[in-house]
PDB file of N, CA and C in Angstrom:
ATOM      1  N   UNK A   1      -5.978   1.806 -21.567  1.00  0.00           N
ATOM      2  CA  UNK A   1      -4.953   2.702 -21.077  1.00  0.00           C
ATOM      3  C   UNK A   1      -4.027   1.911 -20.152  1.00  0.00           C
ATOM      4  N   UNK A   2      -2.594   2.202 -20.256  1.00  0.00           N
ATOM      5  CA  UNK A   2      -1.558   1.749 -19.575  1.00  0.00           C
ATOM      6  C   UNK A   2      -1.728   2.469 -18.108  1.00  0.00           C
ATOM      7  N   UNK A   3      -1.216   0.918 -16.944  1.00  0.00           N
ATOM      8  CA  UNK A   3      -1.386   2.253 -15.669  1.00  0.00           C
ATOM      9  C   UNK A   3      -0.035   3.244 -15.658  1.00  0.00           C
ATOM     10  N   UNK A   4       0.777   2.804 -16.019  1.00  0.00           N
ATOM     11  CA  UNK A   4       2.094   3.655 -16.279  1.00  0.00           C
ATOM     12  C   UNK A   4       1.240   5.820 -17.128  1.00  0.00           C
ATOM     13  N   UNK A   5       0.377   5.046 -18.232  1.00  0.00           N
ATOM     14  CA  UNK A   5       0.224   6.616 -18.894  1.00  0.00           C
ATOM     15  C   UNK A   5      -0.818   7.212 -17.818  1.00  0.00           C
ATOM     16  N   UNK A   6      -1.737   6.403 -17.237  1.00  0.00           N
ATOM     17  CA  UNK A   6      -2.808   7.015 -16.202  1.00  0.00           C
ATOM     18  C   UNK A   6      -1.647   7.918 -15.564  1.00  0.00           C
ATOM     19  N   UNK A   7      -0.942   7.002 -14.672  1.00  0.00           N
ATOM     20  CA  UNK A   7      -0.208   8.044 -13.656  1.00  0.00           C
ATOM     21  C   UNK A   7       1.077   9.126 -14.490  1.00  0.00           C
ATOM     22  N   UNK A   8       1.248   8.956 -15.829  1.00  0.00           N
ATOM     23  CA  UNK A   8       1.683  10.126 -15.630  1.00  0.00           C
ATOM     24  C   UNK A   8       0.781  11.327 -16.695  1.00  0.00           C
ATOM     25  N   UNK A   9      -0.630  10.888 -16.641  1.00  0.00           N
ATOM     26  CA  UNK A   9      -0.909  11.919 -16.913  1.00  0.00           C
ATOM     27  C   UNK A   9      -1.926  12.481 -15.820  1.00  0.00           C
ATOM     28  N   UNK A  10      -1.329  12.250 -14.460  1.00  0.00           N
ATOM     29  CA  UNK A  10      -1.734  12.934 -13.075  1.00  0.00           C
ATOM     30  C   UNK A  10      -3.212  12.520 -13.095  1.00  0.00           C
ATOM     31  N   UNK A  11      -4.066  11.525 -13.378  1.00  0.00           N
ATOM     32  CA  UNK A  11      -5.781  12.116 -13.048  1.00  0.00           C
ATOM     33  C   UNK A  11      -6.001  11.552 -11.672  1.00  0.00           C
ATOM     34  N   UNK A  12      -7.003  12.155 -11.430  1.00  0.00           N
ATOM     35  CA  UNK A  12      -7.201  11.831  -9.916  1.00  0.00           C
ATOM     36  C   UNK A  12      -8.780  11.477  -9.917  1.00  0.00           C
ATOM     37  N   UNK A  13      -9.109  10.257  -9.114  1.00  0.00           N
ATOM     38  CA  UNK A  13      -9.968   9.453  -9.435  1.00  0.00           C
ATOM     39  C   UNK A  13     -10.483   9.893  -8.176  1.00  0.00           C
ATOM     40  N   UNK A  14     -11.975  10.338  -8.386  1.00  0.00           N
ATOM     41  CA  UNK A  14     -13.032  11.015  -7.057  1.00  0.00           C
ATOM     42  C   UNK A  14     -13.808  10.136  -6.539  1.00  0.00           C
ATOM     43  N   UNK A  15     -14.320   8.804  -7.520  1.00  0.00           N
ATOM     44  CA  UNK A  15     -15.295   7.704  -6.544  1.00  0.00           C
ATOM     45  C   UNK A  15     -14.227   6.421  -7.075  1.00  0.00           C
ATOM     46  N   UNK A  16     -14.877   5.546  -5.719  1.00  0.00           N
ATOM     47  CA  UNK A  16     -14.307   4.062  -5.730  1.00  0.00           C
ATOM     48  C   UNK A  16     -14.987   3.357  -5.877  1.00  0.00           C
ATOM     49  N   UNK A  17     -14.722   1.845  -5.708  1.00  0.00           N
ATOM     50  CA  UNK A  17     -15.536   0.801  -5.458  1.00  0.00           C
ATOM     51  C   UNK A  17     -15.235  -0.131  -4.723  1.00  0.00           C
ATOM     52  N   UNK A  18     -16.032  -0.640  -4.063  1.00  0.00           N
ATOM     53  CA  UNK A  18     -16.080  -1.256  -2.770  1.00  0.00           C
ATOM     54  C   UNK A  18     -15.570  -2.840  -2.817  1.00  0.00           C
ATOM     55  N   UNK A  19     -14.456  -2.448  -3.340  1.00  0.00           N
ATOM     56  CA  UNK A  19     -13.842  -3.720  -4.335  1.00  0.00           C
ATOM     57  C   UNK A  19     -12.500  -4.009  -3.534  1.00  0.00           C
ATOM     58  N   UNK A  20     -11.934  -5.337  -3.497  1.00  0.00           N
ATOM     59  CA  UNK A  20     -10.176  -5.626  -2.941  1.00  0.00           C
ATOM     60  C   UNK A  20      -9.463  -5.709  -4.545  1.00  0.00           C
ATOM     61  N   UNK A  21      -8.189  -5.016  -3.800  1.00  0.00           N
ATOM     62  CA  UNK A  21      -7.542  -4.782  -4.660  1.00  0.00           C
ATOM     63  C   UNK A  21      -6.557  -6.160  -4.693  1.00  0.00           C
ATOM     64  N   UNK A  22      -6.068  -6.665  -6.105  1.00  0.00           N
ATOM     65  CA  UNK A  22      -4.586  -7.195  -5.676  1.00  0.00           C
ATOM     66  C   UNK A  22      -3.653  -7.176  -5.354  1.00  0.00           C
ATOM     67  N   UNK A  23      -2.821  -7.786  -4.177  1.00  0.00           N
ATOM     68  CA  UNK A  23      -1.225  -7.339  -4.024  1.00  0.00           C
ATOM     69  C   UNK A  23      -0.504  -6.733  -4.909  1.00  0.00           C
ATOM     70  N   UNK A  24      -0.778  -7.884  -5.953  1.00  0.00           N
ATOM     71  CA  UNK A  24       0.409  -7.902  -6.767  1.00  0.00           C
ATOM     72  C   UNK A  24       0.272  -6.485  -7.776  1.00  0.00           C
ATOM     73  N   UNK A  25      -0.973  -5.757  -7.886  1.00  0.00           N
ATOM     74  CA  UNK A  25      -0.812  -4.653  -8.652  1.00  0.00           C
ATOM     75  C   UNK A  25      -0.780  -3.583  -7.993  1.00  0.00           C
ATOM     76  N   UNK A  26      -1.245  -3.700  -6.325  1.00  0.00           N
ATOM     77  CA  UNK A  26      -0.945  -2.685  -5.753  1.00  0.00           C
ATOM     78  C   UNK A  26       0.769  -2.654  -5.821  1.00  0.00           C
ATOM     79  N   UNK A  27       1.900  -3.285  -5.928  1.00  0.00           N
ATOM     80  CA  UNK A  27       3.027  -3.168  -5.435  1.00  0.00           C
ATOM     81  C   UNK A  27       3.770  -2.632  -7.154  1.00  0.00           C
ATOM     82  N   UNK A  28       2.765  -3.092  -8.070  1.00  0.00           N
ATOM     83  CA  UNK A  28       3.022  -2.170  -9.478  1.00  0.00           C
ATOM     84  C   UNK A  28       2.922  -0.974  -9.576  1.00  0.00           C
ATOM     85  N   UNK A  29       1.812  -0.606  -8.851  1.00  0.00           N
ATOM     86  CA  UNK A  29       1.386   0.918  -8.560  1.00  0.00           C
ATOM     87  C   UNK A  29       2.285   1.744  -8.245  1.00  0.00           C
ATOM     88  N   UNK A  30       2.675   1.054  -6.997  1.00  0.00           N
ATOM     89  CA  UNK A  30       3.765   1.953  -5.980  1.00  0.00           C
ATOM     90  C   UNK A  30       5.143   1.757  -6.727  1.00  0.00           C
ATOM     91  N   UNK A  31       5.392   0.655  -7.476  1.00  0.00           N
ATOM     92  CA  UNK A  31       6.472   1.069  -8.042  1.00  0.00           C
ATOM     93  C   UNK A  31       6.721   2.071  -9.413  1.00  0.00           C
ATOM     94  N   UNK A  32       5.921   1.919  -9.912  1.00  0.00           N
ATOM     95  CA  UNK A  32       5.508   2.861 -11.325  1.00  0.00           C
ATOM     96  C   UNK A  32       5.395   4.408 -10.127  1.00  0.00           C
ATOM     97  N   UNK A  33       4.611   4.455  -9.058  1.00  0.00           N
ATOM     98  CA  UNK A  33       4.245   5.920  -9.059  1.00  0.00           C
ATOM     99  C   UNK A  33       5.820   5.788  -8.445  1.00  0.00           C
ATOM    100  N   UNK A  34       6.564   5.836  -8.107  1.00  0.00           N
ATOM    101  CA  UNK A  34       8.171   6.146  -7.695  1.00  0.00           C
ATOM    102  C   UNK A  34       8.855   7.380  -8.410  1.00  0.00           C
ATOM    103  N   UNK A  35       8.594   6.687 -10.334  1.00  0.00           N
ATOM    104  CA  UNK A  35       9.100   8.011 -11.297  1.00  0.00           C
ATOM    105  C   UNK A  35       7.800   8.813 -11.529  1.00  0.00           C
ATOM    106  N   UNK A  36       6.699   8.848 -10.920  1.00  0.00           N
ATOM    107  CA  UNK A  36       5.533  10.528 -11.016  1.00  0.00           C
ATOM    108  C   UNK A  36       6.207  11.570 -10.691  1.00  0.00           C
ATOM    109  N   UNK A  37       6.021  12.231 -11.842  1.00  0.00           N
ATOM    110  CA  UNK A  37       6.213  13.656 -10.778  1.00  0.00           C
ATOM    111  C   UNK A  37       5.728  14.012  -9.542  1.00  0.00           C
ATOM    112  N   UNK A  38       6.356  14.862  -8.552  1.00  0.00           N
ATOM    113  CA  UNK A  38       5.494  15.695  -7.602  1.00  0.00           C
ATOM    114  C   UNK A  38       5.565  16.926  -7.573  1.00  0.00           C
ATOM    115  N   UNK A  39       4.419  17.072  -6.579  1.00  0.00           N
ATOM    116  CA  UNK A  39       3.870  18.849  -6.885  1.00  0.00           C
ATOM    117  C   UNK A  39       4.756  19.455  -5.665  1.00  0.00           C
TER     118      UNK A  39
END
């Protein structure tokens, strides 16, 4: 799955893992979630 289709098909993820994330995909994240809808 694309993270682009994750976020727009809204799911919301209840457990984590005790894991570091990368910069560089956290700053994909935040730019992809920009066009999400909001509630």
């Amino acid at each position: 799955m694309e993270l682009k289709d994750a976020i727009a098909k809204r799911y919301s993820v209840r457990s984590y893992l005790d894991k570091k994330v990368d910069k560089e995909l956290v700053k994909e994240i935040l730019e992809v979630s920009k066009r999400a809808p909001s509630v």
